[in-house]
C-alpha atoms as a PDB file:
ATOM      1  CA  UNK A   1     -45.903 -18.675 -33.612  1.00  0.00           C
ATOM      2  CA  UNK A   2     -44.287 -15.174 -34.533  1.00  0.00           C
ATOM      3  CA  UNK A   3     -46.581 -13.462 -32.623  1.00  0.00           C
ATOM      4  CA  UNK A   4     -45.767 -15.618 -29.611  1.00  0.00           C
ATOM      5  CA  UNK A   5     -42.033 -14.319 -29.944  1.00  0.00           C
ATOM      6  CA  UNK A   6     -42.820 -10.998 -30.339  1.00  0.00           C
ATOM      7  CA  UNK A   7     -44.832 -11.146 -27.417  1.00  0.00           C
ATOM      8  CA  UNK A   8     -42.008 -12.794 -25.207  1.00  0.00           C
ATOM      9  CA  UNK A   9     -39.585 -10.452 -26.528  1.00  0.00           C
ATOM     10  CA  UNK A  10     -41.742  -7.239 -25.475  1.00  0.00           C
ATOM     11  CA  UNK A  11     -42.038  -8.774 -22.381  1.00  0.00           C
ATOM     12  CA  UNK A  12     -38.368  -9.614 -21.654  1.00  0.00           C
ATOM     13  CA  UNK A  13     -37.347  -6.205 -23.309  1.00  0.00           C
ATOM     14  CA  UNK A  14     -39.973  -4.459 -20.866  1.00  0.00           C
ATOM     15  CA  UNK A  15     -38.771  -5.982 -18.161  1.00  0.00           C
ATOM     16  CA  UNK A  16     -35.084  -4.909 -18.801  1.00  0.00           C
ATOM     17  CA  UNK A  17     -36.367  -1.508 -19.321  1.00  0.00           C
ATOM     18  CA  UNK A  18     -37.523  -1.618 -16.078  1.00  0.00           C
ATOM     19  CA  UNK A  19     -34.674  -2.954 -14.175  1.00  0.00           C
ATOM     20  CA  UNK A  20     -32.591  -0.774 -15.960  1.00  0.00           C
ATOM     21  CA  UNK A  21     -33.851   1.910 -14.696  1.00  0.00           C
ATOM     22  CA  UNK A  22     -34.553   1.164 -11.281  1.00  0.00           C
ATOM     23  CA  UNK A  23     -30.954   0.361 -11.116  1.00  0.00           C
ATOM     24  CA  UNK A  24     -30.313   4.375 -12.620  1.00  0.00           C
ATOM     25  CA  UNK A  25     -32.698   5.255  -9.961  1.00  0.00           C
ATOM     26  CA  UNK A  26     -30.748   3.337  -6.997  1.00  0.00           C
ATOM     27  CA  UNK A  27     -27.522   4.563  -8.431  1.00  0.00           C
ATOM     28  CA  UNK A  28     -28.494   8.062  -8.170  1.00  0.00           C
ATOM     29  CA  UNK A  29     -30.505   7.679  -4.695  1.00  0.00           C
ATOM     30  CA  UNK A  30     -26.822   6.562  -3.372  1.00  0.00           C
ATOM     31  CA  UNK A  31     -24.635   9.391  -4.524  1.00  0.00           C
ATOM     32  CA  UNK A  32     -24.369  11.963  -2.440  1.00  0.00           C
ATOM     33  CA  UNK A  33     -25.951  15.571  -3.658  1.00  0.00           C
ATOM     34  CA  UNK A  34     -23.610  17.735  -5.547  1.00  0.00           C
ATOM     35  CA  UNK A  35     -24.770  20.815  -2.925  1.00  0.00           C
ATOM     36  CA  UNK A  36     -21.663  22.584  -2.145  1.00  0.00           C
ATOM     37  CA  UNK A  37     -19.787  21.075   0.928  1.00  0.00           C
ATOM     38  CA  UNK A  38     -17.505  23.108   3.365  1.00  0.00           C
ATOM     39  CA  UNK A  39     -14.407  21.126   3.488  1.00  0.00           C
ATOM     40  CA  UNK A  40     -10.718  21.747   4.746  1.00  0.00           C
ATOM     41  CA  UNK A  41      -7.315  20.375   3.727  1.00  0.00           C
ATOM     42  CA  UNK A  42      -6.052  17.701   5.762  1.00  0.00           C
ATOM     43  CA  UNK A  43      -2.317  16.824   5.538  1.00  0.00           C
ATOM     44  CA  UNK A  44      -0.706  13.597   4.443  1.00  0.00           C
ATOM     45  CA  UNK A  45       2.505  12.102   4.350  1.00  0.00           C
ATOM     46  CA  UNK A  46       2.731   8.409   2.972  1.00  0.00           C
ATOM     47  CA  UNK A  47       5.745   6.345   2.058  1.00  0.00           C
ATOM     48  CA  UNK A  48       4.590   2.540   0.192  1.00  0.00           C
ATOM     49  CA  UNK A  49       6.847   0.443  -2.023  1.00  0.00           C
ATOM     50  CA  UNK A  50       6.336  -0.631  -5.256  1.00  0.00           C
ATOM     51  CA  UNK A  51       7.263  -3.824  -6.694  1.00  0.00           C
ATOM     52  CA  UNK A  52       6.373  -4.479 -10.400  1.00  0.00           C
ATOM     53  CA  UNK A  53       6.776  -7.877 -11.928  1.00  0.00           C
ATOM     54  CA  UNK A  54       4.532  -7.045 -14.865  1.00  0.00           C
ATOM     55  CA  UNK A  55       5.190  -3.436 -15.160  1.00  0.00           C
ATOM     56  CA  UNK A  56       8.643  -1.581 -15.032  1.00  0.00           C
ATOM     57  CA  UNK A  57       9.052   1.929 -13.990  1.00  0.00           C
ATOM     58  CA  UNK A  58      11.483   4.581 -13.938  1.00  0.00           C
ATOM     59  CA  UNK A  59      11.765   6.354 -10.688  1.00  0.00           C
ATOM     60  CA  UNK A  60      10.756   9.800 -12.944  1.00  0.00           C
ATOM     61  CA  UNK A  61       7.689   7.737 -14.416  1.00  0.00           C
ATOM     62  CA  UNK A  62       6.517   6.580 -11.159  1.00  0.00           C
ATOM     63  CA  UNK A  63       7.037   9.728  -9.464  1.00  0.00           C
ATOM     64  CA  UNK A  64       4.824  11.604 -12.587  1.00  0.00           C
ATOM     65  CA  UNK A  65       1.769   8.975 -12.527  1.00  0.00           C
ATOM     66  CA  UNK A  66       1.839   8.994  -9.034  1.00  0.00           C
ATOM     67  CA  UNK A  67       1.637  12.738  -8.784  1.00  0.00           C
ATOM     68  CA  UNK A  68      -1.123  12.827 -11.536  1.00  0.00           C
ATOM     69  CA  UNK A  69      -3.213   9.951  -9.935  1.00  0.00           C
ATOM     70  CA  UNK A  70      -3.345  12.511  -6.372  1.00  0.00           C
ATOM     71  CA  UNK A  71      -4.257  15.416  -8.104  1.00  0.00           C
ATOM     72  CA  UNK A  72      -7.119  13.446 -10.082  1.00  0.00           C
ATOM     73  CA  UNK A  73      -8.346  11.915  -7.022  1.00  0.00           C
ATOM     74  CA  UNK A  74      -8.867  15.832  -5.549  1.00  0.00           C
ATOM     75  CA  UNK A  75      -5.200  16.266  -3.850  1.00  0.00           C
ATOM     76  CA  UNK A  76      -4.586  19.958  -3.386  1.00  0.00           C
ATOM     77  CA  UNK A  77      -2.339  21.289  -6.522  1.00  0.00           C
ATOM     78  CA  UNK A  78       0.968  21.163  -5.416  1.00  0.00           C
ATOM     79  CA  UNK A  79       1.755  17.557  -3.847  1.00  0.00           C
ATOM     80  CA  UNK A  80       5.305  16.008  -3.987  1.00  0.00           C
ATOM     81  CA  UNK A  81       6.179  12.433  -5.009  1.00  0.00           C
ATOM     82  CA  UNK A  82       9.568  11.302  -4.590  1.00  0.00           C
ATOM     83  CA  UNK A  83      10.782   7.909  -5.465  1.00  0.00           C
ATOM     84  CA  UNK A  84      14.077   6.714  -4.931  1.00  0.00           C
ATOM     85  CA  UNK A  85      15.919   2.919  -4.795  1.00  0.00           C
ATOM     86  CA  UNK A  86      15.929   2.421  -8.588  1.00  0.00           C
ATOM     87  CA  UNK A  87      19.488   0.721  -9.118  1.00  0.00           C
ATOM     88  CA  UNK A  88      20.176   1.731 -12.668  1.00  0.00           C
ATOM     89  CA  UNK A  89      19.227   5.801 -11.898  1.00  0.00           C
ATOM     90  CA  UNK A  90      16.465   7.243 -11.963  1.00  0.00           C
ATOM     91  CA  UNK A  91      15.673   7.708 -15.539  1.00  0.00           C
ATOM     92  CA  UNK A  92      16.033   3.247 -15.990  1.00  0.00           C
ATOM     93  CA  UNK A  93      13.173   0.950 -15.596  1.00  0.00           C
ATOM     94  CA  UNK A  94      13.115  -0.887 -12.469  1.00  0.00           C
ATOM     95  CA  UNK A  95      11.190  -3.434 -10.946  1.00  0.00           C
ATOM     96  CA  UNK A  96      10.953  -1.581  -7.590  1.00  0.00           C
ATOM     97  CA  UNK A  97      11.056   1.646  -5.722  1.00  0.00           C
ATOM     98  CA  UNK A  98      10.567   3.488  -2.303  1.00  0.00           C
ATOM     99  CA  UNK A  99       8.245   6.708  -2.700  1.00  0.00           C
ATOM    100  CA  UNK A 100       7.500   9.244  -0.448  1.00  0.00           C
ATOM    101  CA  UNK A 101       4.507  11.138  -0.980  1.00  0.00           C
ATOM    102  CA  UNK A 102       3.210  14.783   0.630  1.00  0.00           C
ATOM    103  CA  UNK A 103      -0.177  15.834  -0.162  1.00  0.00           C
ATOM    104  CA  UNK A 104      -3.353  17.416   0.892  1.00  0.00           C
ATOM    105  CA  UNK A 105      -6.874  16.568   0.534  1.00  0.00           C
ATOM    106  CA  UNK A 106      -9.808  17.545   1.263  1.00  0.00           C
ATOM    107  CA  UNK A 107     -12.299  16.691   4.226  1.00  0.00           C
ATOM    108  CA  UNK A 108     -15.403  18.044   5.422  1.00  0.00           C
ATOM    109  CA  UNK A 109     -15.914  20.679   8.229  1.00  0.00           C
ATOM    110  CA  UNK A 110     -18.773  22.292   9.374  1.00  0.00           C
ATOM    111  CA  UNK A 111     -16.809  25.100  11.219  1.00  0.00           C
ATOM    112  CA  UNK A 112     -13.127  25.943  10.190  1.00  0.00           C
ATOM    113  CA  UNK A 113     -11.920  28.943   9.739  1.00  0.00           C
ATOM    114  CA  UNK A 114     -10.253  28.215   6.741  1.00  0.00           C
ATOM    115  CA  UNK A 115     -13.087  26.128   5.253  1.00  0.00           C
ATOM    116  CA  UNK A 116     -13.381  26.265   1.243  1.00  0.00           C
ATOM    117  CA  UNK A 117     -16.403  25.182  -0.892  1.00  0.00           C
ATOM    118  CA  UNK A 118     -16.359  21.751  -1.987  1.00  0.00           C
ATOM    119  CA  UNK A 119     -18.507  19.524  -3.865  1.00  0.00           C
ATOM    120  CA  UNK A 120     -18.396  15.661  -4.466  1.00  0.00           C
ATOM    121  CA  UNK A 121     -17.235  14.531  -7.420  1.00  0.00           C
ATOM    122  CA  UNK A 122     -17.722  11.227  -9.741  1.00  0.00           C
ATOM    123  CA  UNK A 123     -13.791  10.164 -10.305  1.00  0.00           C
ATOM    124  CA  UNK A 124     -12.917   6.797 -12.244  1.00  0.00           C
ATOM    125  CA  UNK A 125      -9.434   4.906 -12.716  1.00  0.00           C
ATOM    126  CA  UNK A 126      -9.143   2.165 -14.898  1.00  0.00           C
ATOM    127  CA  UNK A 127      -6.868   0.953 -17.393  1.00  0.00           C
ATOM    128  CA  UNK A 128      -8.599   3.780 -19.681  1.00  0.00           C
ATOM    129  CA  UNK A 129      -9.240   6.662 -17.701  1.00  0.00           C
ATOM    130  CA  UNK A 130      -8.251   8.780 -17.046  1.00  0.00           C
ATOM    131  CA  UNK A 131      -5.688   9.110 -19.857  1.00  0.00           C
ATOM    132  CA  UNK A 132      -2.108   8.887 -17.907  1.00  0.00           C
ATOM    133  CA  UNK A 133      -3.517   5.336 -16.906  1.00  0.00           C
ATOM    134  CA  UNK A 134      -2.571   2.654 -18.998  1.00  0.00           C
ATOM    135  CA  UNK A 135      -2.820  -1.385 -19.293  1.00  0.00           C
ATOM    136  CA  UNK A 136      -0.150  -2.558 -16.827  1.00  0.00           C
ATOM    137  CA  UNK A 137      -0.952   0.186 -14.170  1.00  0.00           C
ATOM    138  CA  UNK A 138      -2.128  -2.564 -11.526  1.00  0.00           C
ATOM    139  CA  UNK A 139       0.275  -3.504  -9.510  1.00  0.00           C
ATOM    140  CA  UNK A 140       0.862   0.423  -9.109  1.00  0.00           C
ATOM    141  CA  UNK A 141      -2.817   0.618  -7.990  1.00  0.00           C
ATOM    142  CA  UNK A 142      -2.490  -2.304  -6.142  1.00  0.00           C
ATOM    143  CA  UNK A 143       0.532  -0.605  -4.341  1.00  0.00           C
ATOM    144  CA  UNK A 144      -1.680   2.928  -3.830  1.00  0.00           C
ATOM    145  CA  UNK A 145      -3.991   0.666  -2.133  1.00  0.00           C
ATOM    146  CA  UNK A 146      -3.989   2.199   1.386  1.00  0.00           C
ATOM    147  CA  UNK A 147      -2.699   5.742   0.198  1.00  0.00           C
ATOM    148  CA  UNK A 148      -5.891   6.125  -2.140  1.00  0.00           C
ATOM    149  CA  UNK A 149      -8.286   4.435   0.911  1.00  0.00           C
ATOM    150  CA  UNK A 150      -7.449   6.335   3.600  1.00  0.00           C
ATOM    151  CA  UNK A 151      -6.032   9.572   2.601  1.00  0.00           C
ATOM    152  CA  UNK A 152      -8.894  10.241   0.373  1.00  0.00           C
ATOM    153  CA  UNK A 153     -12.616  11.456   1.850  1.00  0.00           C
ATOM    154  CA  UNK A 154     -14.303   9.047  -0.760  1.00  0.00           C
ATOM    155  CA  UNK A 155     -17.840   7.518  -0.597  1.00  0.00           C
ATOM    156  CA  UNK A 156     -19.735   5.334  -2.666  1.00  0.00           C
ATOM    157  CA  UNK A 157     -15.588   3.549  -3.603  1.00  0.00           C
ATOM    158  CA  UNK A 158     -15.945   0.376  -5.985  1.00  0.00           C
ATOM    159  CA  UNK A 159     -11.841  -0.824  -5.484  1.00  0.00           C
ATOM    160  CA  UNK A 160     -10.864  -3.881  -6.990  1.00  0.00           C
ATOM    161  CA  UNK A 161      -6.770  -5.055  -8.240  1.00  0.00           C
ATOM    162  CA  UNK A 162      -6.650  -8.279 -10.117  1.00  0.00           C
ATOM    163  CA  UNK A 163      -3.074  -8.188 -10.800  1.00  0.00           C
ATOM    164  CA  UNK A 164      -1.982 -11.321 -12.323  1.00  0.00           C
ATOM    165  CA  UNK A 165       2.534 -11.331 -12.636  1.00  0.00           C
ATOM    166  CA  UNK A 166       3.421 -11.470 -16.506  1.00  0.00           C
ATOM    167  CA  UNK A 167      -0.088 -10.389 -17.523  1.00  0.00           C
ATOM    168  CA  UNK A 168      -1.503  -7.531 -19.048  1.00  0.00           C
ATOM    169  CA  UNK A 169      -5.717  -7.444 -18.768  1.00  0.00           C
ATOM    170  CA  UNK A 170      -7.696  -5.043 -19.982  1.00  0.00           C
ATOM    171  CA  UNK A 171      -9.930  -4.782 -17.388  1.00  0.00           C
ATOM    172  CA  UNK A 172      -7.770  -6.071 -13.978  1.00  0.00           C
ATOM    173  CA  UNK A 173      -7.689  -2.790 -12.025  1.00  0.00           C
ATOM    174  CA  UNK A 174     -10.693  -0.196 -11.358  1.00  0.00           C
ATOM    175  CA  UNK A 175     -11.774   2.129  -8.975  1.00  0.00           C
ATOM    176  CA  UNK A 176     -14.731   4.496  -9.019  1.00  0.00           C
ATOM    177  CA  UNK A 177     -15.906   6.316  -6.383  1.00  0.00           C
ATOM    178  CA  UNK A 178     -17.153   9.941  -5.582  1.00  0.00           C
ATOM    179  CA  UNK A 179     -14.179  12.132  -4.430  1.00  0.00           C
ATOM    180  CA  UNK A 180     -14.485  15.643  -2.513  1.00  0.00           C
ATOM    181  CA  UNK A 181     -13.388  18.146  -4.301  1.00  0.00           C
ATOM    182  CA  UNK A 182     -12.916  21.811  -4.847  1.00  0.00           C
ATOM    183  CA  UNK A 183     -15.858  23.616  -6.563  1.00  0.00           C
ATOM    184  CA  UNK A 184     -13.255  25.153  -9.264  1.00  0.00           C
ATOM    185  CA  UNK A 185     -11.851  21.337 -10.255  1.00  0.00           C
ATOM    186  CA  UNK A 186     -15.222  20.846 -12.233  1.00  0.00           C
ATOM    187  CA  UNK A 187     -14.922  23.933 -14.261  1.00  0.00           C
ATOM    188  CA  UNK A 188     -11.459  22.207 -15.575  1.00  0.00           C
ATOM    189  CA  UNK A 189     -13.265  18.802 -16.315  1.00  0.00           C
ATOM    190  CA  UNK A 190     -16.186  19.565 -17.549  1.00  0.00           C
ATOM    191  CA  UNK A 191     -18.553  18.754 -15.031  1.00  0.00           C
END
């Protein structure tokens, strides 16, 4: 009878092996090549609101992840968050705020004048990663729905908020997706 199991088991583990990696296969059939892309920058100016009944923010914090999350997602360096409304200053935790965002990104060209080299990029944010994130962070994401969708020349985007009031999850917000970038921003990750 042991050699029955051991059969089934090679069998079962085989055929995992298998699926595994035509999955890797599919996976890397879908990404687009990393050959260097001509792209421009494309400007954006987005206002949203942001209501947290989970998470409380200081207009300085939200204005600092905010600012992070853009230039992680491939924003050009210098983008400017502003949030305003919080009713005890802006240093207090609030439950809401009004921010104004200014930012470039990248698309691609096949022409411009004032094209630079680009390449895409894989870019994750969870509760995890990249580090500024944090448990809590979904109703923010949630909020940076459309700013992140359509300011963003992303492909391949997995986007999903489960943001549940007076909850914490560790796994309720998540995005991955492959993000144009400039050819220099994966010398400073490490990719």
């Amino acid at each position: 009878m042991r050699g029955g199991n051991w059969l089934v088991s090679m069998a079962i583990g085989g055929a995992l092996f298998t699926f595994s990696g035509a999955g890797a296969m599919a996976a890397e059939a879908a990404a687009p090549d990393n050959a260097p892309v001509s792209a421009v920058w494309q400007h954006h100016s987005v206002r949203f609101n942001y209501f947290g009944i989970t998470a409380l923010y200081s207009c300085d914090a939200l204005e600092s992840n905010v600012r992070a999350l853009l230039l992680h997602l491939g924003a050009r360096k210098d983008p400017k968050v502003s949030a305003r409304g919080c009713p005890n200053g802006p240093s207090a935790p609030s439950r809401n705020a009004i921010l104004e965002t200014d930012f470039y990104s990248l698309a691609p060209t096949n022409d411009a004048p004032d094209a630079v080299q680009a390449h895409w990029q894989h870019v994750e944010v969870s509760p995890m990663h990249p580090s500024f994130m944090g448990r809590g962070d979904c109703e923010l994401i949630d909020a940076m729905k459309d700013l992140i969708l359509k300011n963003f020349t992303l492909t391949n985007v997995a986007y999903r908020a489960d943001c549940t009031p007076h909850q914490v999850n560790i796994d309720d917000f998540t995005i991955q997706a492959e993000a144009l970038k400039t050819l220099d921003s994966s010398k400073k990750s490490g990719r």
